[in-house]
C-alpha atoms as a PDB file:
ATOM      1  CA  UNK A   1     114.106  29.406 101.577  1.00  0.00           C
ATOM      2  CA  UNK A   2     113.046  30.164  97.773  1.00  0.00           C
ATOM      3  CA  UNK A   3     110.675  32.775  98.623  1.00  0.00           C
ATOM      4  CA  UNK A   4     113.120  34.212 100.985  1.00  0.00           C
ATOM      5  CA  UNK A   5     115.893  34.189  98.174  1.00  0.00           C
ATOM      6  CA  UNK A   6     112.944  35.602  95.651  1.00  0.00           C
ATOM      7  CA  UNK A   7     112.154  38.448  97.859  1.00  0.00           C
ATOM      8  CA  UNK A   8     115.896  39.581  98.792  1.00  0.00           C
ATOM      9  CA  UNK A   9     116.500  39.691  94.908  1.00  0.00           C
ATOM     10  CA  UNK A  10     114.064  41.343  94.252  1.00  0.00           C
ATOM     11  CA  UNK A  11     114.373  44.051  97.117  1.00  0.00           C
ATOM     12  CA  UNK A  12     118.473  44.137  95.667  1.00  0.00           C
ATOM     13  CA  UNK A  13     116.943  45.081  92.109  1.00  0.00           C
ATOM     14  CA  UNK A  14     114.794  47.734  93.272  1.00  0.00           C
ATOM     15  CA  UNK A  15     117.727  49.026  95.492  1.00  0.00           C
ATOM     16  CA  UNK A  16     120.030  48.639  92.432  1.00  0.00           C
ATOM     17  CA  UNK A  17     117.836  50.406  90.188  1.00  0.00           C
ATOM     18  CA  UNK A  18     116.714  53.012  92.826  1.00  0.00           C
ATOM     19  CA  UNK A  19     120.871  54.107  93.037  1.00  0.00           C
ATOM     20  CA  UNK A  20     120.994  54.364  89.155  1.00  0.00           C
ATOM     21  CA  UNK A  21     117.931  56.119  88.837  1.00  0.00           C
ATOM     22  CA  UNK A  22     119.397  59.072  91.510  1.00  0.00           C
ATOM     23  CA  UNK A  23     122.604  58.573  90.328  1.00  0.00           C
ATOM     24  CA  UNK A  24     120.808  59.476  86.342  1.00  0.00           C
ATOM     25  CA  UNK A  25     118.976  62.126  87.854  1.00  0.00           C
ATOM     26  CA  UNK A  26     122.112  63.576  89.417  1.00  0.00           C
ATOM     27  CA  UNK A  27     124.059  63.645  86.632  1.00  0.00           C
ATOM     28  CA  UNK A  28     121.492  64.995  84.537  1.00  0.00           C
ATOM     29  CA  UNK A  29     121.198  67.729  86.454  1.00  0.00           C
ATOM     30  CA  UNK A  30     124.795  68.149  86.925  1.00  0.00           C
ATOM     31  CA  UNK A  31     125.499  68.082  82.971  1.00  0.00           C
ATOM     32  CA  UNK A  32     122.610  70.852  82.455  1.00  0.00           C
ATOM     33  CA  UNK A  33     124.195  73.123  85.389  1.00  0.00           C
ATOM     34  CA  UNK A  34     127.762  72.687  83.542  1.00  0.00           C
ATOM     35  CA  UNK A  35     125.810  73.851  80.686  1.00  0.00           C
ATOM     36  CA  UNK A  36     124.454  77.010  82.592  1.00  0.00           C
ATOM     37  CA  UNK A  37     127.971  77.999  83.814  1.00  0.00           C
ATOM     38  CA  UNK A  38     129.790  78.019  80.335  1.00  0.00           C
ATOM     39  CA  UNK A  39     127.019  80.507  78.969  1.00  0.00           C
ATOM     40  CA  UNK A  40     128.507  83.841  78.021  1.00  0.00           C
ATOM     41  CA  UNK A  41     126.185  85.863  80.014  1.00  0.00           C
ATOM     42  CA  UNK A  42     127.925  84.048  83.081  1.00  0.00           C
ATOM     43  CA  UNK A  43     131.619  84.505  81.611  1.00  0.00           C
ATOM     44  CA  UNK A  44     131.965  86.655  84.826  1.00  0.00           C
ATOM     45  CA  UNK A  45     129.465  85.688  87.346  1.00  0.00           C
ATOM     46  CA  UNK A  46     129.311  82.816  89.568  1.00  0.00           C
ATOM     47  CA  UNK A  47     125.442  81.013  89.906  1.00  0.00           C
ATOM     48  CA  UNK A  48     124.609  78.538  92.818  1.00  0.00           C
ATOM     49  CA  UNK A  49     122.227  75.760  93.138  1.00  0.00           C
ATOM     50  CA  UNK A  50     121.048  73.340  95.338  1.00  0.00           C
ATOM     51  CA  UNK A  51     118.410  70.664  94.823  1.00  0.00           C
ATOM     52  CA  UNK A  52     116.814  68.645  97.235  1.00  0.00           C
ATOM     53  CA  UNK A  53     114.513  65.769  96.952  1.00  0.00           C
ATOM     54  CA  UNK A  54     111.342  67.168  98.466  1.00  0.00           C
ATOM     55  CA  UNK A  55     110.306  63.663 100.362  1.00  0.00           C
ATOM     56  CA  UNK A  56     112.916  62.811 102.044  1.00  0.00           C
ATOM     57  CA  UNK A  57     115.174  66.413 102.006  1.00  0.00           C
ATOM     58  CA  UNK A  58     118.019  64.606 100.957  1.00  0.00           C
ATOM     59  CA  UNK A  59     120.303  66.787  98.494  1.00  0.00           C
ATOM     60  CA  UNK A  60     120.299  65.715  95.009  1.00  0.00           C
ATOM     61  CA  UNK A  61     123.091  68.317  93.334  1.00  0.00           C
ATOM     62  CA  UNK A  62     124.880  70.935  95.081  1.00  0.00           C
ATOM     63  CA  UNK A  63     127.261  73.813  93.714  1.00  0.00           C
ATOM     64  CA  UNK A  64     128.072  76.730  95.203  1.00  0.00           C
ATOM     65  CA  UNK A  65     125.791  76.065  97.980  1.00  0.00           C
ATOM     66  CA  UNK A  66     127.527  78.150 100.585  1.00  0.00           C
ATOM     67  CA  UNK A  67     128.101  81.467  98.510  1.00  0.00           C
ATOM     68  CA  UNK A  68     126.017  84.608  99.665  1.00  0.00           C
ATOM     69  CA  UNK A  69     124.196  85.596  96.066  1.00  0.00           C
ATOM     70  CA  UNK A  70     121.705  88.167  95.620  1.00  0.00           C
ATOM     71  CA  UNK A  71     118.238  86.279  94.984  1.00  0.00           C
ATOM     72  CA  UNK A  72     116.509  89.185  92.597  1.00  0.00           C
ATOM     73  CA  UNK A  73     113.247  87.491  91.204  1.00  0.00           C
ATOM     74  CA  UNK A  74     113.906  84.196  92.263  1.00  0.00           C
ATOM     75  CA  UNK A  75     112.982  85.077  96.022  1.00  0.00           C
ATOM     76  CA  UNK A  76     108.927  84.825  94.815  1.00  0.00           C
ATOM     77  CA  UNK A  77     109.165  81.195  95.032  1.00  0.00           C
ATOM     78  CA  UNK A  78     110.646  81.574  98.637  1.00  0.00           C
ATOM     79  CA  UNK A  79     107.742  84.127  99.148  1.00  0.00           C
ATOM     80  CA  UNK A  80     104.776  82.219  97.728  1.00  0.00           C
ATOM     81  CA  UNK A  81     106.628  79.032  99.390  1.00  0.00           C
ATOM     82  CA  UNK A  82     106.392  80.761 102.767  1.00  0.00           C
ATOM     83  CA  UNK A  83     102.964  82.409 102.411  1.00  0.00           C
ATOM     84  CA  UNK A  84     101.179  78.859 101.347  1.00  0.00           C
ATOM     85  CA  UNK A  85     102.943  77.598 104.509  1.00  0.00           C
ATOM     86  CA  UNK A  86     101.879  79.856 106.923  1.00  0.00           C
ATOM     87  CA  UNK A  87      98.974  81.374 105.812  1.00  0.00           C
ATOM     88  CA  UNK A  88      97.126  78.229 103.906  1.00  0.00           C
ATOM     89  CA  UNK A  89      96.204  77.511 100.226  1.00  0.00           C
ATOM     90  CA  UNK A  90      92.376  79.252 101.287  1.00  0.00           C
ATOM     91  CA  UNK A  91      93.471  82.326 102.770  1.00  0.00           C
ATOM     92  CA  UNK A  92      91.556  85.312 101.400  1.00  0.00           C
ATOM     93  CA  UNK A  93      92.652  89.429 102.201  1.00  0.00           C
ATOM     94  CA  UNK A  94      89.509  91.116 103.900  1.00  0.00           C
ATOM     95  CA  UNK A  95      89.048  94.961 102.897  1.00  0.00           C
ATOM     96  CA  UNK A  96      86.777  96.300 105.826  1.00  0.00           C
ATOM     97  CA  UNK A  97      84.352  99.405 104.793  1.00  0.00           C
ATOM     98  CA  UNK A  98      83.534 101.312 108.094  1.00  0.00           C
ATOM     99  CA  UNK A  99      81.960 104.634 108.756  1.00  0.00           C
ATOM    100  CA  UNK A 100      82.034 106.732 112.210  1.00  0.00           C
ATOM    101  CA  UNK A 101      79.463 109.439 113.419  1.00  0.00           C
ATOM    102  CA  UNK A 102      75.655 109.556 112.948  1.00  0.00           C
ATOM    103  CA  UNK A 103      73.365 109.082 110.124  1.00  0.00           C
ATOM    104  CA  UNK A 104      70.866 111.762 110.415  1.00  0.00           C
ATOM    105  CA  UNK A 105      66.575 111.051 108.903  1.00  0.00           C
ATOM    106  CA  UNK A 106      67.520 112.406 105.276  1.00  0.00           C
ATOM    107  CA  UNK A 107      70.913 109.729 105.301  1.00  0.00           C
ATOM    108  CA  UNK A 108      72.932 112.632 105.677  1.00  0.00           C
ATOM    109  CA  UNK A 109      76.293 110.609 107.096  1.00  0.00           C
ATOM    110  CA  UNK A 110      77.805 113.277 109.915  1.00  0.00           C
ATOM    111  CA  UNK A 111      81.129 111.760 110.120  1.00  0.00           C
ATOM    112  CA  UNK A 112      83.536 109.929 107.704  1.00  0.00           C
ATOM    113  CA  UNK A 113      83.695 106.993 105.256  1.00  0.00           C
ATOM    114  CA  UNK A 114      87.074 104.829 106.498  1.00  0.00           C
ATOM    115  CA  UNK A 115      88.933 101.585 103.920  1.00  0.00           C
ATOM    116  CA  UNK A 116      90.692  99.905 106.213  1.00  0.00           C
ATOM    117  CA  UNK A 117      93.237  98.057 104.302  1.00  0.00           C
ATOM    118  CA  UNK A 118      94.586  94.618 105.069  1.00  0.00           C
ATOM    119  CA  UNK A 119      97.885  94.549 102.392  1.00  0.00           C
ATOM    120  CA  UNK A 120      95.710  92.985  99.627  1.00  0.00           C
ATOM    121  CA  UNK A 121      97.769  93.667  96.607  1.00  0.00           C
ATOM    122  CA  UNK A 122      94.626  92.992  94.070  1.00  0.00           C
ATOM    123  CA  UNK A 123      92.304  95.455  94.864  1.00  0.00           C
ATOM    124  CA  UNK A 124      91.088  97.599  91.879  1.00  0.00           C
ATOM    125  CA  UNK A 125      93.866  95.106  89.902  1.00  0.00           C
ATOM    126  CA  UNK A 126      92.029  94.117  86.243  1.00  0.00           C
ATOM    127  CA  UNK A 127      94.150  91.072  86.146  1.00  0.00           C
ATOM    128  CA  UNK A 128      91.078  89.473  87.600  1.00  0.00           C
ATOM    129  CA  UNK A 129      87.450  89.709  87.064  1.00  0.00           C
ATOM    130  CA  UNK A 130      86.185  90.318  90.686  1.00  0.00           C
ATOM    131  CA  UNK A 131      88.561  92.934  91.622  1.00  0.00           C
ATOM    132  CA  UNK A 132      88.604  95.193  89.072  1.00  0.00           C
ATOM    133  CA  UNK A 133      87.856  98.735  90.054  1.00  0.00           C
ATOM    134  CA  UNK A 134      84.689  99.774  88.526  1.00  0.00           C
ATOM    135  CA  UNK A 135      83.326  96.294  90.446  1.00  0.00           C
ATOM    136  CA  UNK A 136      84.267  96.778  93.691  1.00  0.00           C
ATOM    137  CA  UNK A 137      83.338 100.357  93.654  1.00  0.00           C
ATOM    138  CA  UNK A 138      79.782  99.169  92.653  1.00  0.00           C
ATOM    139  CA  UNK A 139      79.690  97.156  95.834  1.00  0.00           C
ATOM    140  CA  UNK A 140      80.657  99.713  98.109  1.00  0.00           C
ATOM    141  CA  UNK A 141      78.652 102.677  96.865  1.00  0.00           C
ATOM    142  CA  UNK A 142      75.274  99.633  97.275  1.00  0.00           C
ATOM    143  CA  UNK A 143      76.767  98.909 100.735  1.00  0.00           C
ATOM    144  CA  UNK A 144      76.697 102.383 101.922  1.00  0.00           C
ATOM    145  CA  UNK A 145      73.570 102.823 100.060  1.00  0.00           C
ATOM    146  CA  UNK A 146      72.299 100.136 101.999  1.00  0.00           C
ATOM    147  CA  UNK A 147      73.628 101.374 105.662  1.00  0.00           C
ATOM    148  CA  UNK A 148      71.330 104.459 104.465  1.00  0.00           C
ATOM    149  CA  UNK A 149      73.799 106.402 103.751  1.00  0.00           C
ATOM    150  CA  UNK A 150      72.936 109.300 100.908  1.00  0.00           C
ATOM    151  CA  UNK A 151      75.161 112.202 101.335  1.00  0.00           C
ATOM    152  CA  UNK A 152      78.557 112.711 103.737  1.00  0.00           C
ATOM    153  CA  UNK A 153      79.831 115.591 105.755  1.00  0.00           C
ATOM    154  CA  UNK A 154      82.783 114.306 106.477  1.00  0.00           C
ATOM    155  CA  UNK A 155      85.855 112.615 104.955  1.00  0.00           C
ATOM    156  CA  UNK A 156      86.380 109.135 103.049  1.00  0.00           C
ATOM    157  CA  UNK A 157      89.630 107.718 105.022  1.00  0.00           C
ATOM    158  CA  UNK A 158      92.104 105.762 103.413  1.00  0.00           C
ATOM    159  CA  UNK A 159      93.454 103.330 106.905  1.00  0.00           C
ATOM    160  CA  UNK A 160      96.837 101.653 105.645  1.00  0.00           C
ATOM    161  CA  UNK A 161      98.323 101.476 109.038  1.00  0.00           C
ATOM    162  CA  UNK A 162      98.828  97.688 109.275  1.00  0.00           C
ATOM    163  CA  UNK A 163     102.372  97.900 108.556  1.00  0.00           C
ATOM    164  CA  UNK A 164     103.027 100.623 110.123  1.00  0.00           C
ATOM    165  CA  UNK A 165     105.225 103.493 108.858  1.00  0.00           C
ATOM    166  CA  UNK A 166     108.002 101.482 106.908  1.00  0.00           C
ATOM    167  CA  UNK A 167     107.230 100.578 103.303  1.00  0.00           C
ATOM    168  CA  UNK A 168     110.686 100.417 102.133  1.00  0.00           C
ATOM    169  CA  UNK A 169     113.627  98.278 102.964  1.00  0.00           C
ATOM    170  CA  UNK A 170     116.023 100.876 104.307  1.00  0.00           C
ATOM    171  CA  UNK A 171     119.145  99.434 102.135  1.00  0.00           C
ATOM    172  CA  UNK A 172     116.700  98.718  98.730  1.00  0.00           C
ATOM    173  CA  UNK A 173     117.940 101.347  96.021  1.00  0.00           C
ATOM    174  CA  UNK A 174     116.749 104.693  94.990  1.00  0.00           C
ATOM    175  CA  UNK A 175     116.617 103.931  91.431  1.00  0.00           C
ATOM    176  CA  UNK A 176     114.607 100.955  91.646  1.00  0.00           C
ATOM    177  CA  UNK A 177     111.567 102.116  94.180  1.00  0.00           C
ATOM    178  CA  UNK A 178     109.398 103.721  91.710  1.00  0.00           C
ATOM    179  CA  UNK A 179     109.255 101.090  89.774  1.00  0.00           C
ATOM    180  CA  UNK A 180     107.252  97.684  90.394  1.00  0.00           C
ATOM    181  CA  UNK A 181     110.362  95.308  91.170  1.00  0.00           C
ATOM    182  CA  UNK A 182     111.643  97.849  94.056  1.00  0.00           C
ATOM    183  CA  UNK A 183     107.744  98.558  95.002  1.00  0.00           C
ATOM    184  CA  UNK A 184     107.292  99.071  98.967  1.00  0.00           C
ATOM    185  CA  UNK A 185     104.469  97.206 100.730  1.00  0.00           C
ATOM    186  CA  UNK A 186     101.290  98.942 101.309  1.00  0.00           C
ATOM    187  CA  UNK A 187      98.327  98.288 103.866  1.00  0.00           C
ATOM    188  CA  UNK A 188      95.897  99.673 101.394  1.00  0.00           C
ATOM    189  CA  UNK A 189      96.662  99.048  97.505  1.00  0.00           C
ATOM    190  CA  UNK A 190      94.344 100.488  94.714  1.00  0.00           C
ATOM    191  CA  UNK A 191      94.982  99.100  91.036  1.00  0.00           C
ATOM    192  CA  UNK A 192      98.302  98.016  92.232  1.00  0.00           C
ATOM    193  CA  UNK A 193      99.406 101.351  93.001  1.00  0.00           C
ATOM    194  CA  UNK A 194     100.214 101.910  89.484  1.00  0.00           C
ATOM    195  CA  UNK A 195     100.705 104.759  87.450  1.00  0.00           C
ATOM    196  CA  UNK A 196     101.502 105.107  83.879  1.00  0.00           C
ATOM    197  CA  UNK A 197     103.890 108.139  83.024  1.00  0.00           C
ATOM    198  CA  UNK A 198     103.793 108.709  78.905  1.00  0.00           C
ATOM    199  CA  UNK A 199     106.512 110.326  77.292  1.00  0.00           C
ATOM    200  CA  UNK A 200     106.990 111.693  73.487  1.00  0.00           C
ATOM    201  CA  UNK A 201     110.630 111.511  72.509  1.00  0.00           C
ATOM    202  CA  UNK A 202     112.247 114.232  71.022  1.00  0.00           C
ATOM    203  CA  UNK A 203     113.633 114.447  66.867  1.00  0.00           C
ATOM    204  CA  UNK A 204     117.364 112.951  67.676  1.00  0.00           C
ATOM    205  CA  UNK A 205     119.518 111.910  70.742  1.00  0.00           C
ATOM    206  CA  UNK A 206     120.271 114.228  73.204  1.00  0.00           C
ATOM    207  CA  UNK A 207     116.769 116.325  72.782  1.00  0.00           C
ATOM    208  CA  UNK A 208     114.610 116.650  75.556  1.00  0.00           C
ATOM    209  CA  UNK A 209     111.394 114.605  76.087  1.00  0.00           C
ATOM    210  CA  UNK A 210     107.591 115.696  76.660  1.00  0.00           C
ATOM    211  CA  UNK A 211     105.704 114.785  79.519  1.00  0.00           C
ATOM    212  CA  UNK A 212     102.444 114.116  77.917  1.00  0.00           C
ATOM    213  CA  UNK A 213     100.005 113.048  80.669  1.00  0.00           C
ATOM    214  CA  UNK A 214     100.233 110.251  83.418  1.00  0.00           C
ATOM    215  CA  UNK A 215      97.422 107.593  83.801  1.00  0.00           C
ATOM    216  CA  UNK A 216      95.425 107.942  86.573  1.00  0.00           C
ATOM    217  CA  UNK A 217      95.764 111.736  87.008  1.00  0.00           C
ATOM    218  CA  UNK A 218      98.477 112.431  89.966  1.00  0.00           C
ATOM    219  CA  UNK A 219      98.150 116.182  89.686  1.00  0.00           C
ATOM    220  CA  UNK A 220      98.525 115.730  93.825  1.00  0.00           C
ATOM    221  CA  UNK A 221     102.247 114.967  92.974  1.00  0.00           C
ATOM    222  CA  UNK A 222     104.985 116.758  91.047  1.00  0.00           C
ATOM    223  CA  UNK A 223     106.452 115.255  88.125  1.00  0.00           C
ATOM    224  CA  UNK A 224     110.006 116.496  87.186  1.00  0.00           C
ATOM    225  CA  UNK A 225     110.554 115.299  84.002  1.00  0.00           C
ATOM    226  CA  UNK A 226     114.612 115.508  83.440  1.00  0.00           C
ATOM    227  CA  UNK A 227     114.516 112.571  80.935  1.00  0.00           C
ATOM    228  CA  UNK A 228     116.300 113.191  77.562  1.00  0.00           C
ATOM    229  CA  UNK A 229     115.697 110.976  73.931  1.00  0.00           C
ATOM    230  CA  UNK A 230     118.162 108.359  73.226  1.00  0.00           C
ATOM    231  CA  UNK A 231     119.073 106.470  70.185  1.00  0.00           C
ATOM    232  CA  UNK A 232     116.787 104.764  68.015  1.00  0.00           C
ATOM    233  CA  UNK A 233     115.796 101.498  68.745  1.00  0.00           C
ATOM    234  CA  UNK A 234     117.278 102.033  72.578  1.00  0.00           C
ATOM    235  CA  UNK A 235     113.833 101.305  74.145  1.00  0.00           C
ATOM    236  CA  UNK A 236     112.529 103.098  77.502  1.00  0.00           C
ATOM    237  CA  UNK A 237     115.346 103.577  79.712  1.00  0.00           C
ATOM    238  CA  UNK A 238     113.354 106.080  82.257  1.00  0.00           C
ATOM    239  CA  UNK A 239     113.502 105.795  85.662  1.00  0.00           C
ATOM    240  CA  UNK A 240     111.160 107.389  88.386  1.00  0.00           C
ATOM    241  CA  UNK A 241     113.102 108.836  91.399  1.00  0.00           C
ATOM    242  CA  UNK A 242     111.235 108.961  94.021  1.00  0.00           C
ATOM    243  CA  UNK A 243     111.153 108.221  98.383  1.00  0.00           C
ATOM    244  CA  UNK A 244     108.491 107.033 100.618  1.00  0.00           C
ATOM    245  CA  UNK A 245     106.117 109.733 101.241  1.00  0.00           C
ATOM    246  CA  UNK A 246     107.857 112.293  98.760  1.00  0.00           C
ATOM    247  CA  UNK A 247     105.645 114.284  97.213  1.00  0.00           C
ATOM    248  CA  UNK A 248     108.394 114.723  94.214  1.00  0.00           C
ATOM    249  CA  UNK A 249     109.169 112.579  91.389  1.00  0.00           C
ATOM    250  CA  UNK A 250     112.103 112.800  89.187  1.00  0.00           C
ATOM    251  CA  UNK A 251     112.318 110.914  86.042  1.00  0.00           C
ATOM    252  CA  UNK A 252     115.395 110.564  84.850  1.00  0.00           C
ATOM    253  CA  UNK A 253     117.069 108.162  82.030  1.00  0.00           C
ATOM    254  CA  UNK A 254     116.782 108.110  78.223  1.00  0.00           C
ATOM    255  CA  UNK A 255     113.337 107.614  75.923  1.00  0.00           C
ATOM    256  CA  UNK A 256     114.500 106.006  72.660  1.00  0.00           C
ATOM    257  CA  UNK A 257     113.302 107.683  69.693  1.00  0.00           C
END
């Protein structure tokens, strides 16, 4: 009967202490989200969150939980989340590097060169050491080297069909796809499809700016630079108008001096 009696107590304390510990929690979390809502920036705008205990799925706080709210940067984790889920913590993007036609005695290549892409985002990216652009292009030129492969008459192919045609969400906005939060996906990405556009700013506000050179060159595509200087201090305010397979690009906005 005593260790019976010892045992229920002590299961009753661990309960006990269990509630107060989620009940702490709770209102921790609640006191730091009344916190969030009484911040100017949110004087008028409404926030949601939910928080769940990630063992048992049991909801910890709630506010707002049913209100539709646009997600902006916050949908990464729901991205990453997904893509560890489905695709596994060691999945790796594979870039095949194909060639059709004949290789003739002298390693003359009669046909063409073809990168078929898979969607990896980091190829040619510096942010790491192994994809950076001059390395990868040093493997390839020793792989074809290798295939014997000297001189082509042909083409070098650039395959991004896995995704097919669409690269754009058909309701994301004009002013934010040239830029890398409204970026469309890509079956074939080279240094994160990234181009920097430099721009002098004029003497005051109001004066036209200078297009002074884009890095990498994009001669291929036409720049129309109808950007003007704003005040000091204002910081770059420039915008890149442009649509999926538009050959055109408007920047438009204000350069501060």
């Amino acid at each position: 009967m005593k260790k019976g009696l010892l045992f229920f107590s002590a299961l009753a304390v661990l309960t006990y202490t269990s509630v107060l510990h989620a009940q702490g929690l709770q209102q921790k979390i609640s006191n730091a989200y009344q916190l969030f809502e009484n911040d100017l920036s949110l004087q008028h705008g409404i926030s949601s969150l939910t928080v769940l205990n990630a063992k048992t799925g049991e909801v910890v706080f709630s506010k707002n939980a049913e209100i539709g709210l646009a997600t902006a940067s916050t949908l990464k984790t729901i991205t990453s989340a997904a893509a560890f889920y489905l695709l596994g913590t060691d999945f790796t993007y594979q870039t095949d590097l194909l060639y059709n036609g004949t290789i003739s005695a002298d390693g003359t290549l009669n046909g063409d060169i073809i990168i078929k892409g898979s969607g990896d985002p980091s190829l040619g990216s510096d942010r790491f050491e192994k994809t950076k652009e001059f390395i990868l292009l040093d493997a390839w030129s020793n792989v074809i080297k290798l295939a014997g492969i000297k001189k082509i008459k042909g083409s070098i192919i650039a395959d991004d069909n896995i995704y097919g045609g669409q690269t754009a969400g058909p309701r994301w906005i004009w002013q934010d796809l040239g830029s890398y939060y409204g970026a469309g996906i890509s079956g074939l990405n080279w240094r994160e499809n990234l181009v920097d556009v430099r721009l002098r700013a004029g003497m005051k506000a109001g004066d036209a700016t200078t297009l002074v050179a884009t890095v990498p060159n994009i001669s291929y595509l036409k720049l129309v630079n109808e950007s003007t200087t704003g005040p000091i201090g204002s910081g770059d305010k420039v915008y890149p108008y442009s649509s999926p397979y538009s050959s055109i690009v408007y920047l438009r906005g204000t350069y501060g001096a």
